[in-house]
N, C-alpha and C. Protein backbone atom coordinates (compact mmCIF):
# COMPACT_ATOMS: atom_id res chain seq x y z
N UNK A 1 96.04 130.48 107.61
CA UNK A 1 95.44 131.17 106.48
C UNK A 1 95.00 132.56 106.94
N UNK A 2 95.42 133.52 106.04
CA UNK A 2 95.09 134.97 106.50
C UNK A 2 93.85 135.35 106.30
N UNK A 3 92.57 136.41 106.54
CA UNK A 3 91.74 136.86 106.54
C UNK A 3 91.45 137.01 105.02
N UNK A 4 92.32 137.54 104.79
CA UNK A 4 92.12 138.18 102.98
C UNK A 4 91.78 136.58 102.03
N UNK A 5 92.91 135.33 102.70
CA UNK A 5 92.71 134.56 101.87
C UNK A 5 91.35 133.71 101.90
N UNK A 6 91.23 133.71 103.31
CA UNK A 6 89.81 133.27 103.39
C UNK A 6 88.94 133.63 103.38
N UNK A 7 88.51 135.03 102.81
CA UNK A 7 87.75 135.77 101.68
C UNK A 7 87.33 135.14 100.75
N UNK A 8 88.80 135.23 100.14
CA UNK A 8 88.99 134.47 98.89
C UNK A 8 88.19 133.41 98.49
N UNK A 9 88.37 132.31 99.37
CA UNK A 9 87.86 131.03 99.16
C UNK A 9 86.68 131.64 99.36
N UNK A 10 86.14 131.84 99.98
CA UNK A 10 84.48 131.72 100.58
C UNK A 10 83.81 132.80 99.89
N UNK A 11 82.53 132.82 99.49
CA UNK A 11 81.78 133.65 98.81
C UNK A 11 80.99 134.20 100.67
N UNK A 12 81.23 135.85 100.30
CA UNK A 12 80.90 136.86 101.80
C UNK A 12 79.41 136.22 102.00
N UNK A 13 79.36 136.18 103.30
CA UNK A 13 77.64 136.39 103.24
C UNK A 13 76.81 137.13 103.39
N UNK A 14 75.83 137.26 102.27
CA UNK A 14 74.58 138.36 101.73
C UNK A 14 74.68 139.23 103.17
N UNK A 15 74.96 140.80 102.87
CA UNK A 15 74.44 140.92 104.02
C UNK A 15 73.52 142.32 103.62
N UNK A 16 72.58 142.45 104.85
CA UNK A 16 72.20 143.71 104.57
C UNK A 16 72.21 144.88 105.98
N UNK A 17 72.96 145.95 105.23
CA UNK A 17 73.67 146.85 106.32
C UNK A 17 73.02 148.30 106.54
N UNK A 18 72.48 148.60 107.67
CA UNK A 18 71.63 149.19 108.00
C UNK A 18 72.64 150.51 108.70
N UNK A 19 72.23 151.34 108.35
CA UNK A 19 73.33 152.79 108.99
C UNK A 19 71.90 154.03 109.39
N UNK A 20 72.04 154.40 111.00
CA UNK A 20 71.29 155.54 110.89
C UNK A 20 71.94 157.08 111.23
N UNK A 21 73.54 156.85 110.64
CA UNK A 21 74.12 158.62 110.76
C UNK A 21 74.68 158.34 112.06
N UNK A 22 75.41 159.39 112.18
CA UNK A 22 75.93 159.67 113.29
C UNK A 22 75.41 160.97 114.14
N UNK A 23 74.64 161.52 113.56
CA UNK A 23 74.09 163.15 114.15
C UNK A 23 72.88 162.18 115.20
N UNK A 24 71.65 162.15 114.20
CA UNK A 24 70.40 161.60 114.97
C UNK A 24 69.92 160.58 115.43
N UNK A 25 69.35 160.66 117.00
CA UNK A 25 68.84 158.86 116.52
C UNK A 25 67.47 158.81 115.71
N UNK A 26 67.30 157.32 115.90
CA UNK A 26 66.32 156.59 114.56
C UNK A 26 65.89 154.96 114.76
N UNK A 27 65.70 155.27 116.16
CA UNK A 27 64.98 154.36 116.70
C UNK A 27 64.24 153.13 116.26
N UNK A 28 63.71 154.39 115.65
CA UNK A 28 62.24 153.82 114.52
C UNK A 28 62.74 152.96 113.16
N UNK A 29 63.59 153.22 112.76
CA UNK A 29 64.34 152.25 111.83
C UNK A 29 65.01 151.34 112.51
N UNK A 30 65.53 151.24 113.47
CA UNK A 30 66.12 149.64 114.04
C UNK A 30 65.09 148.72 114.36
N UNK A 31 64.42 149.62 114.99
CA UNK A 31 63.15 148.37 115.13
C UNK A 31 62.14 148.55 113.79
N UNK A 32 62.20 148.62 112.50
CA UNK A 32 61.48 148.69 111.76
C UNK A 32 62.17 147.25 111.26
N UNK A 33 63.53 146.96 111.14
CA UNK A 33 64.49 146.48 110.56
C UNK A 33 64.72 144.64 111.01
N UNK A 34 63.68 144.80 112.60
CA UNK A 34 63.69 143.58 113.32
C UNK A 34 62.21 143.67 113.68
N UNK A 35 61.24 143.62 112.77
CA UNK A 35 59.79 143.46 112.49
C UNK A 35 59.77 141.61 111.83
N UNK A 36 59.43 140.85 112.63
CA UNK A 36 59.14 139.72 111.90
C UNK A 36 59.25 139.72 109.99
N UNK A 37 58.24 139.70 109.76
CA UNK A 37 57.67 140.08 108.49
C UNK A 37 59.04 140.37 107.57
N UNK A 38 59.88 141.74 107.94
CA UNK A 38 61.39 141.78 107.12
C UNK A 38 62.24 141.19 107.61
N UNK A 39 62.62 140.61 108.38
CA UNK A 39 63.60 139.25 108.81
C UNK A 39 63.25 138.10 108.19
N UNK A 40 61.87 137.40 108.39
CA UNK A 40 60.98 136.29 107.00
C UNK A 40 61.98 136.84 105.34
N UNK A 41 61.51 138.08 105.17
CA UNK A 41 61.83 138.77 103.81
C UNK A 41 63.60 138.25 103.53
N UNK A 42 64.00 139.22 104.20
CA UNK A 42 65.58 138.87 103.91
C UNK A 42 66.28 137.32 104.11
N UNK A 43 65.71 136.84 105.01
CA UNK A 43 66.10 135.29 105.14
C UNK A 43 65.31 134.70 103.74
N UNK A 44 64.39 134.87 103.06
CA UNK A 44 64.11 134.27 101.95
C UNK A 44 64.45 135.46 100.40
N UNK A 45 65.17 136.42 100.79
CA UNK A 45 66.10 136.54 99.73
C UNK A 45 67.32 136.39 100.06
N UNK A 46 67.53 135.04 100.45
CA UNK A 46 68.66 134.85 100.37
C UNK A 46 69.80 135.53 101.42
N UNK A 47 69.83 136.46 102.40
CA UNK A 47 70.64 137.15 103.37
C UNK A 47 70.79 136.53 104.44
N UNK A 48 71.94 136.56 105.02
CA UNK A 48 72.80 135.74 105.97
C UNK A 48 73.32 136.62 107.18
N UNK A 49 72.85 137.77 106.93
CA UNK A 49 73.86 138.89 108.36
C UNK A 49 73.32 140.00 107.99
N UNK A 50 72.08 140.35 109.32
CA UNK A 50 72.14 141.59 109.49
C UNK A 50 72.85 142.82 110.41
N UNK A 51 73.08 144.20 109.40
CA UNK A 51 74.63 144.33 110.34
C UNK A 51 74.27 145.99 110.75
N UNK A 52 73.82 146.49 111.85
CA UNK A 52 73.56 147.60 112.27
C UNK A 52 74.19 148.62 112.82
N UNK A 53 74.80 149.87 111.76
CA UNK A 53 74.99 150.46 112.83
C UNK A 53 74.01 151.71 113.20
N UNK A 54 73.99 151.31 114.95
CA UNK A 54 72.71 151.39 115.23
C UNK A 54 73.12 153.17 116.32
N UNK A 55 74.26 153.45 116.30
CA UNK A 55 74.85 155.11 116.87
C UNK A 55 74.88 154.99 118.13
N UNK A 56 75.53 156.40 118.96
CA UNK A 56 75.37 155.98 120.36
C UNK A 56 74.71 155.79 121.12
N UNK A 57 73.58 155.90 121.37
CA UNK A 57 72.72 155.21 122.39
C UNK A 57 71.57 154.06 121.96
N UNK A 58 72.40 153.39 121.12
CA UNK A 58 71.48 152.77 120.14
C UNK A 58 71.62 150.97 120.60
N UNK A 59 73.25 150.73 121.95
CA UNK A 59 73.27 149.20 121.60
C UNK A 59 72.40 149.00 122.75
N UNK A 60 71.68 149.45 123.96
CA UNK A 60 70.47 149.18 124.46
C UNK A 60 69.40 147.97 123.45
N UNK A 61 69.09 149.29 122.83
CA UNK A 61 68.21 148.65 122.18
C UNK A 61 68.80 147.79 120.93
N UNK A 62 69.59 147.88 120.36
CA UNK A 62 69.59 146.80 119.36
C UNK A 62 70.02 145.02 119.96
N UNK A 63 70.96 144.98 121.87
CA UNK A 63 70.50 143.96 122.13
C UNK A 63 69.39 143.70 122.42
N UNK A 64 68.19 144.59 122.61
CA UNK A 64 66.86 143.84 122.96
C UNK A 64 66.23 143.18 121.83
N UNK A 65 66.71 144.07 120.95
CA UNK A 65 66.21 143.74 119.63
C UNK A 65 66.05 142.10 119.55
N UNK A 66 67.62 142.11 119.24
CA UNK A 66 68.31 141.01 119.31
C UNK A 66 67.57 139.49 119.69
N UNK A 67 67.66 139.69 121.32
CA UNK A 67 67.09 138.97 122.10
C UNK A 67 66.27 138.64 121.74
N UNK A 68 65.15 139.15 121.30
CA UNK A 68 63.51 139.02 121.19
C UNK A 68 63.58 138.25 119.58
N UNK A 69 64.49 137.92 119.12
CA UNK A 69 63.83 137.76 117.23
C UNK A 69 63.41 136.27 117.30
N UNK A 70 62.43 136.07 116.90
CA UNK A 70 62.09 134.30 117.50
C UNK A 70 62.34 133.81 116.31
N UNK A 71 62.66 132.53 116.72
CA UNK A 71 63.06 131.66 115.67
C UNK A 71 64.46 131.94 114.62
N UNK A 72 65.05 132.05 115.55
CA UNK A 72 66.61 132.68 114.44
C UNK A 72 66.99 131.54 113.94
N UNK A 73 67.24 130.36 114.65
CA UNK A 73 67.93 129.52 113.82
C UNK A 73 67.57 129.22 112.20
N UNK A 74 65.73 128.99 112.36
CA UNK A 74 64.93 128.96 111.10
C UNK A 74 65.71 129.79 110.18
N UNK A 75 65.90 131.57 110.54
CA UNK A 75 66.16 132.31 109.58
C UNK A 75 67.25 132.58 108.98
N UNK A 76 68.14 131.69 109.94
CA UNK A 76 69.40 131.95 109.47
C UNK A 76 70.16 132.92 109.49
N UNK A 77 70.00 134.10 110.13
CA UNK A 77 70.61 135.53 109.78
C UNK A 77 71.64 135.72 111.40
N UNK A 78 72.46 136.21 111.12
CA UNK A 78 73.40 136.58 111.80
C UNK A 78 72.91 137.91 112.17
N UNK A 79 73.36 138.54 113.28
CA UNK A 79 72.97 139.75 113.97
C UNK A 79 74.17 140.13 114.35
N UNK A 80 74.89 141.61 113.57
CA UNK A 80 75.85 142.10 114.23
C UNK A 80 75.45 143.92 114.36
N UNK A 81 76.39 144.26 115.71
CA UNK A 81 75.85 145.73 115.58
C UNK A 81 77.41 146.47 116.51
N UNK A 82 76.99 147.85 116.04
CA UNK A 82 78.40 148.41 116.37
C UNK A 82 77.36 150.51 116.44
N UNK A 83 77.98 150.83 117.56
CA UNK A 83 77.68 152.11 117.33
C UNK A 83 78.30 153.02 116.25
N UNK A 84 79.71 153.45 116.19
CA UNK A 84 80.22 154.38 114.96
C UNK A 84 81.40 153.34 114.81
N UNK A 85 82.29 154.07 113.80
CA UNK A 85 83.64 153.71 113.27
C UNK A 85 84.23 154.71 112.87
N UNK A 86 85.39 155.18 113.95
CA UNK A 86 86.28 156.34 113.90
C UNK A 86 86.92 156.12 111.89
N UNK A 87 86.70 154.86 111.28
CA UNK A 87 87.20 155.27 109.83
C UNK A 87 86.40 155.05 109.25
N UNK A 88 85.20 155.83 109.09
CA UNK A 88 83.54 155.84 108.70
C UNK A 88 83.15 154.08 108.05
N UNK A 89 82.44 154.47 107.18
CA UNK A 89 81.45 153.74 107.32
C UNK A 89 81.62 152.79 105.70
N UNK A 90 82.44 153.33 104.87
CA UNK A 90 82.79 153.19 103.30
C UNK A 90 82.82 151.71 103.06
N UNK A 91 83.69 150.71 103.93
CA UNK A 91 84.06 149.68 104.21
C UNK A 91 82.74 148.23 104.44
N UNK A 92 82.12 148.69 105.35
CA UNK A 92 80.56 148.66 105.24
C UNK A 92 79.83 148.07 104.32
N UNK A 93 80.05 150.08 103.19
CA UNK A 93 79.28 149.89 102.05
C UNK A 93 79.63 148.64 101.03
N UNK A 94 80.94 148.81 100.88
CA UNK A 94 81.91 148.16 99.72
C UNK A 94 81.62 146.54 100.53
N UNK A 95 81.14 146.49 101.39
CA UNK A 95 81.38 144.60 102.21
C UNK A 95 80.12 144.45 101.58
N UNK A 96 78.64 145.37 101.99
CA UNK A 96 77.31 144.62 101.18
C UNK A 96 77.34 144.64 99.99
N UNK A 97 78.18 145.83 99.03
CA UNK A 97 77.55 145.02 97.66
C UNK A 97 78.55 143.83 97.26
N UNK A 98 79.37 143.72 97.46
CA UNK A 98 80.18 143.10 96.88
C UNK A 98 79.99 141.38 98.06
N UNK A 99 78.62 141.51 98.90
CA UNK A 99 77.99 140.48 98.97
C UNK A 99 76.72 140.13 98.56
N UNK A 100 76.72 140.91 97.12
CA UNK A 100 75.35 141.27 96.56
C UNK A 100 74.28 142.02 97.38
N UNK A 101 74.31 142.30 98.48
CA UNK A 101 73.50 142.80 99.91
C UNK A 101 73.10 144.33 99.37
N UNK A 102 72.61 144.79 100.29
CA UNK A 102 72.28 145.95 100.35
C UNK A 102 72.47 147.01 101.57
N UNK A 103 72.14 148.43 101.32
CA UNK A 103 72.00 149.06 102.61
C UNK A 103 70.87 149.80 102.84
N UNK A 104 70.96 150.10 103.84
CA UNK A 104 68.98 150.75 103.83
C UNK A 104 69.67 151.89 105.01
N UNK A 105 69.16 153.06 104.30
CA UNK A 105 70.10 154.01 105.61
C UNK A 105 69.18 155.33 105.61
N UNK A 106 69.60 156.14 106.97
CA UNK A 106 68.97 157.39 107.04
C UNK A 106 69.02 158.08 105.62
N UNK A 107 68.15 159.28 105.19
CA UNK A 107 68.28 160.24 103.93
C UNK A 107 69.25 161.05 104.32
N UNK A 108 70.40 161.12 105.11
CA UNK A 108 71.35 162.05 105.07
C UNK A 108 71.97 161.93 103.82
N UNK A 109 72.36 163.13 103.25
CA UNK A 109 72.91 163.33 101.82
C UNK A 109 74.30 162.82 101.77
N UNK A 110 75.02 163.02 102.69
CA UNK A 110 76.25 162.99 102.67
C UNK A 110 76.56 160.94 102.65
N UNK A 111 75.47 160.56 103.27
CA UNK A 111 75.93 158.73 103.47
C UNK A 111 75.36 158.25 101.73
N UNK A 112 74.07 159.44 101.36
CA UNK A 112 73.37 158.59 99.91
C UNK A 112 74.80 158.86 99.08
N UNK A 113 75.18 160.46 98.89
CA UNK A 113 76.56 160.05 98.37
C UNK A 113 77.43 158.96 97.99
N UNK A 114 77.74 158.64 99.47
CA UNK A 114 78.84 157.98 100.05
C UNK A 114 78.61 156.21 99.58
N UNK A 115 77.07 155.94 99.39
CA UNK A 115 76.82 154.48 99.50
C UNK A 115 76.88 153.94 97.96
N UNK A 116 76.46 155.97 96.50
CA UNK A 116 76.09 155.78 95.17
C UNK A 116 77.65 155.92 94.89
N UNK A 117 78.40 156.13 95.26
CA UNK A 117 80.00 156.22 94.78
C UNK A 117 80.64 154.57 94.25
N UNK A 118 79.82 153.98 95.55
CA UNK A 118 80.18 152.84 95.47
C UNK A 118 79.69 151.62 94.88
N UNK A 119 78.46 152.26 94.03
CA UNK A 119 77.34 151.14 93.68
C UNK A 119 76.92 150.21 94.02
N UNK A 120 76.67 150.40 95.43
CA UNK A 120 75.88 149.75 96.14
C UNK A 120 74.47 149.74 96.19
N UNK A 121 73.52 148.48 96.18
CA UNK A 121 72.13 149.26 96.10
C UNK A 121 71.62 149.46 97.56
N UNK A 122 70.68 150.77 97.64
CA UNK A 122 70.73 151.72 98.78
C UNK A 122 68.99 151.78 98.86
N UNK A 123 68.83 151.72 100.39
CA UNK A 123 67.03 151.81 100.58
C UNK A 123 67.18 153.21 101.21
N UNK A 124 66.74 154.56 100.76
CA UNK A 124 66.89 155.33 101.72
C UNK A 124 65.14 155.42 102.49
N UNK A 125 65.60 155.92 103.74
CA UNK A 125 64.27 155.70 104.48
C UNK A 125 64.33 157.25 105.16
N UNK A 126 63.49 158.19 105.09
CA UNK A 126 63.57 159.22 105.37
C UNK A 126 63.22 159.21 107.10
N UNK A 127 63.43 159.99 108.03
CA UNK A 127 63.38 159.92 109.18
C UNK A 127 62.12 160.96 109.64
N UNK A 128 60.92 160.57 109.89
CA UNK A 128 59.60 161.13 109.71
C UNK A 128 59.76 162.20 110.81
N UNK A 129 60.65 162.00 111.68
CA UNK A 129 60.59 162.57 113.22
C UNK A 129 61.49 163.52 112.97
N UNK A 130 62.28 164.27 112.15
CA UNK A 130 63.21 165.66 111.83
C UNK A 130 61.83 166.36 111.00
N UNK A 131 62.12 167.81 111.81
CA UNK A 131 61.79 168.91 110.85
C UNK A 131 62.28 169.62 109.94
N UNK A 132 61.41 170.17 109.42
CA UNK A 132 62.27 170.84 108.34
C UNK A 132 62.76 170.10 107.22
N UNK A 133 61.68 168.81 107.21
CA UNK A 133 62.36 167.66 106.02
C UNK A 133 62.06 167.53 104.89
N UNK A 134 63.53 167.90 104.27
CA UNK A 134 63.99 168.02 103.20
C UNK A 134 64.34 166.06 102.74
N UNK A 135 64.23 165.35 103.36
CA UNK A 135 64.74 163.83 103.24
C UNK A 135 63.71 163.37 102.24
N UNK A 136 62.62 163.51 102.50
CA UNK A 136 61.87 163.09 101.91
C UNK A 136 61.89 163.07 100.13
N UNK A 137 61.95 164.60 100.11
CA UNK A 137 62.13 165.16 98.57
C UNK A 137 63.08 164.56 98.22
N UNK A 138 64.16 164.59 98.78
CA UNK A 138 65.29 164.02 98.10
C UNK A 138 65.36 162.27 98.03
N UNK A 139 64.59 161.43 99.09
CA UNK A 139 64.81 159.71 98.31
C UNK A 139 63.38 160.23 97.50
N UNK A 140 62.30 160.59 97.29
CA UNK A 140 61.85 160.43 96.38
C UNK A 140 62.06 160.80 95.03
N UNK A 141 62.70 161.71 95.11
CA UNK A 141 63.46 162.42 93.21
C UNK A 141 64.57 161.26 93.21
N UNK A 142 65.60 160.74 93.92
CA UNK A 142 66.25 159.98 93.67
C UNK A 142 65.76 158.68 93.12
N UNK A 143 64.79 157.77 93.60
CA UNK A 143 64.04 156.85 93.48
C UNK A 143 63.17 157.20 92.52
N UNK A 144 62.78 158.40 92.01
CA UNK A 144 62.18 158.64 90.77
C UNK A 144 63.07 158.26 89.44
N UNK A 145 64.41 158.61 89.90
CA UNK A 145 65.64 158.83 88.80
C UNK A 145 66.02 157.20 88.56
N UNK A 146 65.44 156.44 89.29
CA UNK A 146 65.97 155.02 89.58
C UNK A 146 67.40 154.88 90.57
N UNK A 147 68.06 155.75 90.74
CA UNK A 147 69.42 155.66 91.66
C UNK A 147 68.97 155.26 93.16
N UNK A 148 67.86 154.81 93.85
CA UNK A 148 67.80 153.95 94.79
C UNK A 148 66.55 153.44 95.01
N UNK A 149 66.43 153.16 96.17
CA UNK A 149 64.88 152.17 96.61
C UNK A 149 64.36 153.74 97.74
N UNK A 150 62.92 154.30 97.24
CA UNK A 150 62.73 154.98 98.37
C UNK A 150 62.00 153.97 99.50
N UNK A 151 62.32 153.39 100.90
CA UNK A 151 61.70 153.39 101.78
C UNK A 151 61.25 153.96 102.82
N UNK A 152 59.95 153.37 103.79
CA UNK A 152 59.62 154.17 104.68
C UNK A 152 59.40 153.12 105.78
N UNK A 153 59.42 153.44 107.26
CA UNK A 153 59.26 152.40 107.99
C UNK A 153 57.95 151.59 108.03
N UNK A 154 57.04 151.70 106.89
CA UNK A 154 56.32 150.91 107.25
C UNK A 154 56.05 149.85 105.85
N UNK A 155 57.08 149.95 105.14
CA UNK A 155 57.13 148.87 103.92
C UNK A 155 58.85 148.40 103.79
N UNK A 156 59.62 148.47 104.98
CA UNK A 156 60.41 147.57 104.42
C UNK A 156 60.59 146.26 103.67
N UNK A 157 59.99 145.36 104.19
CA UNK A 157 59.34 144.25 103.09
C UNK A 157 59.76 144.53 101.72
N UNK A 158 58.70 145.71 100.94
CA UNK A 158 58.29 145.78 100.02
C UNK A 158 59.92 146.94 99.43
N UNK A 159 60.60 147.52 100.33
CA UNK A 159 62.25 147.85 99.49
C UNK A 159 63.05 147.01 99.63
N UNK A 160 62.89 145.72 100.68
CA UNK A 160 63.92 145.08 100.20
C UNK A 160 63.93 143.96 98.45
N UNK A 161 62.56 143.94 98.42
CA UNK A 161 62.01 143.44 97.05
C UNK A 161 62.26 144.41 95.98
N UNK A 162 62.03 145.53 96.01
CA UNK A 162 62.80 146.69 95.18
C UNK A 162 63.88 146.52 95.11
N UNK A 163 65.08 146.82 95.83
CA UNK A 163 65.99 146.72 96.15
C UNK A 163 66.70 145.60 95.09
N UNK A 164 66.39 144.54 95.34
CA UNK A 164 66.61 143.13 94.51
C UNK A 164 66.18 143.42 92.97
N UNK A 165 65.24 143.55 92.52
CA UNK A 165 65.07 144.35 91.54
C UNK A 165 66.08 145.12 90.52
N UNK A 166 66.01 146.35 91.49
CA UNK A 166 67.05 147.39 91.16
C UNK A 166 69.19 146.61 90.41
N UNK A 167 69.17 145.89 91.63
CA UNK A 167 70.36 145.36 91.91
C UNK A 167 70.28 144.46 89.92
N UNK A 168 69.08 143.44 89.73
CA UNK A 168 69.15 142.92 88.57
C UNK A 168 69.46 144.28 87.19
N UNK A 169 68.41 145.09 87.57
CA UNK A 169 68.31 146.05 86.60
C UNK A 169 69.93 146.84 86.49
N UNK A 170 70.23 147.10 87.44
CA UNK A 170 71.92 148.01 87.27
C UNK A 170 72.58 147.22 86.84
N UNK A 171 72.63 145.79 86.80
CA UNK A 171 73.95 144.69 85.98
C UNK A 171 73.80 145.11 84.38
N UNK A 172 72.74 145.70 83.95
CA UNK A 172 72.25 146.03 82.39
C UNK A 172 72.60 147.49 81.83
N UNK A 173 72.75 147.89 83.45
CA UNK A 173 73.29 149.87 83.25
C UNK A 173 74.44 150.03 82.58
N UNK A 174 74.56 151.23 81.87
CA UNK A 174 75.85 151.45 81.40
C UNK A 174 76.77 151.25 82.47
N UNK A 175 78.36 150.72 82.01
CA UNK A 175 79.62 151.63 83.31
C UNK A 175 79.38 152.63 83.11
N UNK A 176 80.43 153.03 84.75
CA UNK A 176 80.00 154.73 84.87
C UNK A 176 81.20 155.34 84.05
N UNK A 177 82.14 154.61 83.43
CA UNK A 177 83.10 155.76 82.21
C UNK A 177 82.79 155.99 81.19
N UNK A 178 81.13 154.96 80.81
CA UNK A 178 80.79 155.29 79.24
C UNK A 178 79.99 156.72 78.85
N UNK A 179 79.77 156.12 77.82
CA UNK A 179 79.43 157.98 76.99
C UNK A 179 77.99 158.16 77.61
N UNK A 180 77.39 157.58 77.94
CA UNK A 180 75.54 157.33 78.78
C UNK A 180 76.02 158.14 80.07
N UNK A 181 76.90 157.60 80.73
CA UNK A 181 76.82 158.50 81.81
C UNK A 181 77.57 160.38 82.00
N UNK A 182 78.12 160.15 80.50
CA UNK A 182 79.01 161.63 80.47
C UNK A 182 77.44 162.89 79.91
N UNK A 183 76.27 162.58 79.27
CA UNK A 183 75.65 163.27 79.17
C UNK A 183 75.13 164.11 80.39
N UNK A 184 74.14 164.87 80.53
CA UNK A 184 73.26 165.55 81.26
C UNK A 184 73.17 165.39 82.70
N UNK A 185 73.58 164.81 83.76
CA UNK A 185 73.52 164.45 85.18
C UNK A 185 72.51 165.07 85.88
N UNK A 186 70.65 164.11 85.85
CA UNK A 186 70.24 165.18 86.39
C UNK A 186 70.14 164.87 88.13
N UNK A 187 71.09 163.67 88.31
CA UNK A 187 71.53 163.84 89.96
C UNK A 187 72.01 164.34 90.47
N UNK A 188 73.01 165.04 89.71
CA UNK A 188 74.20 166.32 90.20
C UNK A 188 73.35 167.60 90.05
N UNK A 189 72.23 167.54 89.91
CA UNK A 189 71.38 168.47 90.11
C UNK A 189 70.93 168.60 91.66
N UNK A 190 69.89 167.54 91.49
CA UNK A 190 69.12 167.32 92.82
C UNK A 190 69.84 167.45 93.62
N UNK A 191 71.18 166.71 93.80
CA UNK A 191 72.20 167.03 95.07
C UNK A 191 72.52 168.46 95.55
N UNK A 192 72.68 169.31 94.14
CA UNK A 192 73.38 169.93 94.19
C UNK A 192 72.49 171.07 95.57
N UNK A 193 71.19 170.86 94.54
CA UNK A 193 69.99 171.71 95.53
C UNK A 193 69.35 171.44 96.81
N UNK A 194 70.11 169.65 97.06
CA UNK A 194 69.76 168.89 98.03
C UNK A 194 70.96 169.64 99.00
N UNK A 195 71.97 169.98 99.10
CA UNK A 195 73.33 170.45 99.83
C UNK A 195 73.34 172.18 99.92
N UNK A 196 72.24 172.80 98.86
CA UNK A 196 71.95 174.38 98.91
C UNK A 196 71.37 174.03 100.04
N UNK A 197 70.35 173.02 100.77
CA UNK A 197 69.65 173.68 101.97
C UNK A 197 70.12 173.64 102.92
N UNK A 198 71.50 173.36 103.56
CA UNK A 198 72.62 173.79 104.51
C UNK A 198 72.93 175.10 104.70
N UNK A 199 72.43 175.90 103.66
CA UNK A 199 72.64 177.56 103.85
C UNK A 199 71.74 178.15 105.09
């Protein structure tokens, strides 16, 4: 039986997929991500595989991570991790929603893009430790607009419960070819001014 078919049969398991970019590290979100407390969380909504990619100098620590999570069997969650993927990251996205899962990722503009293309629901977590941050403004106007979960490392818990939320609430959203979404775009705004600050 081929891969694809045994897809097929089997419903994926929940996963939730954690990305921190390929430019910076973000330390502080891998281990925010393997805090007791949100491992409890995701094992009782239901998630089966947490899947990190955690960048290059990142699998140090995500086997310690690893190592240390007590009581895995209880939680049930699978632990996978990978530094980059020479054919980004899209694949990823499209594997958590379409295991109802989620992703929780750096505020780089270019991955929130990349994760809302795909309607996936998305925790962005701004990275407190860059200057000059513009991350912030942008998951919070986004998360104002409802288009994601803003998190921060010290309430994951409380976005992956958003998150779930959100995910019920978008099954009620217009599609994106109807006449609701051809009006006014005021995300193609924010982006737009979110990608002016590269000048």
């Amino acid at each position: 039986m081929s891969h694809h078919d045994a897809e097929e049969n089997k419903v994926s398991p929940k996963v939730c997929f954690v990305t921190i970019g390929a430019t910076a590290a973000f330390d502080t979100l891998i281990r925010a991500c393997f805090k007791p407390d949100f491992l409890k969380e995701l094992s009782k909504q239901g998630y089966e595989c947490l899947q990190v990619q955690y960048g290059r100098d990142g699998k140090i620590l995500f086997d310690q991570l690893v190592a240390q999570v007590p009581n895995k069997e209880e939680l049930g969650l699978l632990f996978d991790g990978f530094d980059f993927d020479a054919d980004g990251l899209t694949d990823y996205f499209v594997h958590a929603r379409e295991s109802e899962g989620v992703v929780i990722s750096h505020a780089g503009s270019g991955t929130i893009l990349d994760v809302m293309r795909i309607s996936a629901a998305l925790v962005v977590v701004p990275n407190p430790e860059l200057l000059d941050n513009h991350q912030v403004e942008l998951a919070a106007e986004l998360a104002r607009q409802g288009y994601v979960v803003h998190g921060n490392l010290d309430n994951l818990v409380n976005a992956i419960t958003d998150a779930e939320a959100v995910k019920q609430r978008r099954k009620q959203w217009p599609p994106v070819n109807s006449d609701v979404s051809q009006r006014a775009n005021p995300l193609a705004d924010v982006m737009e001014e979110e990608m002016g600050y590269l000048d």
